[in-house]
Protein backbone atom coordinates (compact mmCIF):
# COMPACT_ATOMS: atom_id res chain seq x y z
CA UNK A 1 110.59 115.44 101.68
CA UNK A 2 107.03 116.79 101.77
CA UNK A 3 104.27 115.04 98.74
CA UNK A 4 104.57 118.66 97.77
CA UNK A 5 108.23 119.64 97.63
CA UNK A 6 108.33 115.96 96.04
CA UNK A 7 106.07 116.83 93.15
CA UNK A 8 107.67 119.83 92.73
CA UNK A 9 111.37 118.22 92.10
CA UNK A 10 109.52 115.60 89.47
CA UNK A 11 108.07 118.13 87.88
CA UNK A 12 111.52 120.25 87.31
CA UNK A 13 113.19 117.28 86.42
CA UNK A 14 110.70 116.19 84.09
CA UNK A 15 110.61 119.97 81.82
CA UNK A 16 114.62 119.80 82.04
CA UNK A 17 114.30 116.32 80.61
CA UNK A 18 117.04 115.19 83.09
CA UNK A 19 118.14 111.09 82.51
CA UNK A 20 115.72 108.82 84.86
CA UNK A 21 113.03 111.75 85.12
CA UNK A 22 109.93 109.90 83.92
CA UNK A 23 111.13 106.83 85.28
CA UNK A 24 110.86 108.25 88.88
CA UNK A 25 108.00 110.17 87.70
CA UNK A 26 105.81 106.47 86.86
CA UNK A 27 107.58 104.96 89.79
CA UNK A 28 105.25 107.40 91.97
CA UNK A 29 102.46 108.14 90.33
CA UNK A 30 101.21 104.49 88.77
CA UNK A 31 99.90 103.04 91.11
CA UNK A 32 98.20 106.41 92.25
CA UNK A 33 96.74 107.00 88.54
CA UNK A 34 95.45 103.24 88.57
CA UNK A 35 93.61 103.65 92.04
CA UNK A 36 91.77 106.76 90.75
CA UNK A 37 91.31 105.14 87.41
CA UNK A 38 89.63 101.95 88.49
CA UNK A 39 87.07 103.91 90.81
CA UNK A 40 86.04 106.24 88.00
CA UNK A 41 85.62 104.14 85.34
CA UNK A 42 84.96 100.73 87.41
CA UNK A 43 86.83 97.91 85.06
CA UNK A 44 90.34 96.90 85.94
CA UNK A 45 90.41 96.65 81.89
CA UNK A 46 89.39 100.34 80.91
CA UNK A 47 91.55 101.75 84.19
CA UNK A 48 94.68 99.48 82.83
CA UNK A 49 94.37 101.37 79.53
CA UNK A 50 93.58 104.82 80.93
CA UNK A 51 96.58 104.38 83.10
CA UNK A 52 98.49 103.56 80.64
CA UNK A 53 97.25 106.96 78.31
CA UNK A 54 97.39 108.99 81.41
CA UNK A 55 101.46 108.14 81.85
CA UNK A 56 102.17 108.55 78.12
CA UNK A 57 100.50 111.58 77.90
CA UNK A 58 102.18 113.04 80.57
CA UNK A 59 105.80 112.26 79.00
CA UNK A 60 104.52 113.97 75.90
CA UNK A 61 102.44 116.86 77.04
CA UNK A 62 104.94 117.65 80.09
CA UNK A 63 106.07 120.78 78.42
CA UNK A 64 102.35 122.25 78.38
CA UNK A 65 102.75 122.19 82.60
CA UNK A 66 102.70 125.78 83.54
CA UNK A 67 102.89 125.48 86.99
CA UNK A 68 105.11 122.92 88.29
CA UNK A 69 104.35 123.16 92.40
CA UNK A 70 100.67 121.74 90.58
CA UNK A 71 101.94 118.31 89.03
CA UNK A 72 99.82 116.64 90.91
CA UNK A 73 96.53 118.72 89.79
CA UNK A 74 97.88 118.39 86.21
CA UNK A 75 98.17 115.07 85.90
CA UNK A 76 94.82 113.94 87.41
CA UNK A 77 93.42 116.08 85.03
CA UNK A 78 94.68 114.38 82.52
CA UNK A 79 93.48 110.70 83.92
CA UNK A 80 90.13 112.57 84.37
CA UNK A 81 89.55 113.85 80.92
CA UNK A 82 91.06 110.52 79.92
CA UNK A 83 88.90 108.43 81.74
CA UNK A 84 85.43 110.29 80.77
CA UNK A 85 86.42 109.74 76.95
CA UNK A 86 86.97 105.96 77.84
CA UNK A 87 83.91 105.84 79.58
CA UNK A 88 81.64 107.18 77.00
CA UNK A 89 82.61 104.30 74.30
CA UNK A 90 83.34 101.84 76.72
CA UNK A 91 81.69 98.65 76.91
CA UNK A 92 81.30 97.94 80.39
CA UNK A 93 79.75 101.82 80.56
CA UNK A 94 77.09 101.51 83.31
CA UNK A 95 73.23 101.98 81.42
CA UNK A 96 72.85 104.07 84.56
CA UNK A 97 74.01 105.30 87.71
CA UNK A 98 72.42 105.58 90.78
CA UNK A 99 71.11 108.64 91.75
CA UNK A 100 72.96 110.52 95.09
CA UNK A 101 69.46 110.45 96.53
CA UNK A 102 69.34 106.82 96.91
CA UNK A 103 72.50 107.06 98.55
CA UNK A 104 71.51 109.92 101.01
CA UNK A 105 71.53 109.39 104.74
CA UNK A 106 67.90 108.24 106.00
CA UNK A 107 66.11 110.64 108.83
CA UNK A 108 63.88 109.50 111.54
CA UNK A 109 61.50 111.12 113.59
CA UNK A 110 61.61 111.57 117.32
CA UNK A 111 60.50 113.26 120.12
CA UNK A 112 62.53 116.34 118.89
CA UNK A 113 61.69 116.52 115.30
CA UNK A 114 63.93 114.93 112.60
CA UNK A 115 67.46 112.98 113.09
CA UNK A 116 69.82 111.36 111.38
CA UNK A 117 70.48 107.74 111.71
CA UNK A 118 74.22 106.88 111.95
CA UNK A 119 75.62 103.97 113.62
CA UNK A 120 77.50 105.00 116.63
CA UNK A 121 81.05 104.41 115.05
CA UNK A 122 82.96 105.17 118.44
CA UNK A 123 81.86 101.57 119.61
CA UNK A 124 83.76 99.59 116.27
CA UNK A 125 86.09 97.52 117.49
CA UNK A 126 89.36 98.08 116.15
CA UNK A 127 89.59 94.97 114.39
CA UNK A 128 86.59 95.72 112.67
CA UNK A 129 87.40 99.12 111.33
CA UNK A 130 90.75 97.95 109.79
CA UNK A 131 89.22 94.35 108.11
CA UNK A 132 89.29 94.01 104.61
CA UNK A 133 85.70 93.72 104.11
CA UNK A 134 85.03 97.33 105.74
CA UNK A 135 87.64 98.55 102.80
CA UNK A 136 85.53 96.94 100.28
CA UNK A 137 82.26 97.97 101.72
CA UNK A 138 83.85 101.27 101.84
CA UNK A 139 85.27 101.11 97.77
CA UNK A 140 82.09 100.03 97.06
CA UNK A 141 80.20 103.04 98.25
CA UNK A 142 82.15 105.26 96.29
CA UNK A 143 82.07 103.32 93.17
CA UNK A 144 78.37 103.66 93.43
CA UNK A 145 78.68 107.38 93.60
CA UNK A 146 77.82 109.40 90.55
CA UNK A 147 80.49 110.59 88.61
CA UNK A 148 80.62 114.09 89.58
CA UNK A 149 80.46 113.06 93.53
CA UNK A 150 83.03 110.08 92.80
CA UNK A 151 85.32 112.45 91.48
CA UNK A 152 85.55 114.60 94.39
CA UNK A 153 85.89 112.36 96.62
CA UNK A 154 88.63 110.66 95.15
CA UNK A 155 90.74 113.79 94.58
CA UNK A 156 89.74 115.26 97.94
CA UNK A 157 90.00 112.37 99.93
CA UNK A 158 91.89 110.03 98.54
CA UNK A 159 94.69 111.93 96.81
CA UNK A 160 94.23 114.64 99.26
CA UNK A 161 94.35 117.33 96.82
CA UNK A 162 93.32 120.94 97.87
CA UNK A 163 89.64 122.13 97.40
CA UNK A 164 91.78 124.86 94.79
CA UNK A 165 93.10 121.95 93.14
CA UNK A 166 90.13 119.82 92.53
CA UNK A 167 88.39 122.77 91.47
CA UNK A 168 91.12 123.21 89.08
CA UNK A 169 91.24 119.54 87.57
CA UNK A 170 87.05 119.48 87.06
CA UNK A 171 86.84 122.62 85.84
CA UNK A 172 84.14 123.59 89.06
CA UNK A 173 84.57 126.38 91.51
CA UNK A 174 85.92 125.82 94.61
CA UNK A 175 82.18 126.40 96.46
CA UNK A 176 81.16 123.78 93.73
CA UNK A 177 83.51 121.27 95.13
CA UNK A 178 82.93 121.35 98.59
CA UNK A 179 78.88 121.43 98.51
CA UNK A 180 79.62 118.11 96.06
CA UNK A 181 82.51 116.89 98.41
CA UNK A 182 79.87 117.11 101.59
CA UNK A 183 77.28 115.42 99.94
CA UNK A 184 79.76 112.64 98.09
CA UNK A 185 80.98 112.14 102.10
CA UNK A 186 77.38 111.72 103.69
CA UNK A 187 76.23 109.40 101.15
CA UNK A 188 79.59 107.26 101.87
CA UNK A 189 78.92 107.52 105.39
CA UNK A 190 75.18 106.26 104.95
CA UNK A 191 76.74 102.95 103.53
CA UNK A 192 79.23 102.48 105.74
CA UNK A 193 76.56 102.94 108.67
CA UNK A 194 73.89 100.40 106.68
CA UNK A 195 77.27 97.59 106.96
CA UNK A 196 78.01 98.63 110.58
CA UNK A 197 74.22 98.33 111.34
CA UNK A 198 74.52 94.39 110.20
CA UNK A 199 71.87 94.96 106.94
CA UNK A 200 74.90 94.07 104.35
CA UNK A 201 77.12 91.40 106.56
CA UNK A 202 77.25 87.71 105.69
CA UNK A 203 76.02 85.88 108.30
């Protein structure tokens, strides 16, 4: 069964409130709402509780889903708006963020005007691009993303949700998302290159 046919059964089991619905329901979506949940708001303790929200608010707000082929959409909506309210009275709130521009790819000059400097990634070795620290280099970099350009990427490329989805869930257009989606991806890239260049590796 496709992730969409999937969501689509949940969801139609969940509005006919058939026995063992929400049950299957939490059984595939925790651990997805806690991934997203500890990237946007950046403490396991506030992405525990807005976890936690997210699923109950589901189970009570499941007959408010008008479109049940966009569960998925739905409920990371929810976690989003759920999150952002955490956020703003939470104590381990960050004083600030860094800006995307800090984060942008660097450019060079050559013989043939400006270019961008990325690693050559074709020449990790394979043992390199599946090691742990790579994934935390890699978490990292979108941790450090501003909110709007962290949540992007997360719904985009993480819980591969359409460009018409995410739009849907931040309340952007779909143009909106992809120029932030681009940008959230090059920044990403420029940290991953900076670690595969040897400037953040322990010796």
């Amino acid at each position: 069964m496709t992730a969409g046919a999937l969501d689509l059964t949940l969801a139609e089991e969940l509005l006919a409130g058939k026995p063992g619905a929400f049950e299957r329901f939490v059984e595939t979506y925790r651990q997805k709402i806690f991934q997203y949940t500890l990237l946007m708001c950046g403490q396991r303790e506030d992405a525990e509780e807005v976890a936690q929200e997210t699923l109950l608010k589901v189970f009570e707000k499941i007959g408010q889903l008008r479109e049940p082929a966009h569960l998925k959409a739905w409920v990371f909506r929810i976690a989003r708006n759920a999150c952002f309210m955490r956020r703003r009275k939470s104590v381990f709130a960050p004083t600030e963020e860094l800006s995307l521009d800090e984060l942008m790819p660097r450019f060079s000059e050559d013989g043939d005007g400006k270019r961008l400097e990325i690693a050559d990634w074709s020449a990790i070795p394979e043992e390199l691009a599946i090691n742990s620290q790579l994934g935390r280099i890699l978490r990292k970099a979108i941790e450090e993303l501003p909110e709007i350009y962290r949540a992007v990427i997360l719904l985009r490329d993480v819980e591969e949700l359409s460009t018409e989805e995410t739009a849907e869930v931040l309340d952007v257009t779909e143009d909106t998302v992809k120029t932030r989606l681009h940008r959230a991806r090059l920044a990403v890239r420029q940290s991953l290159d900076r670690y595969l260049r040897g400037e953040g590796r322990t010796p």
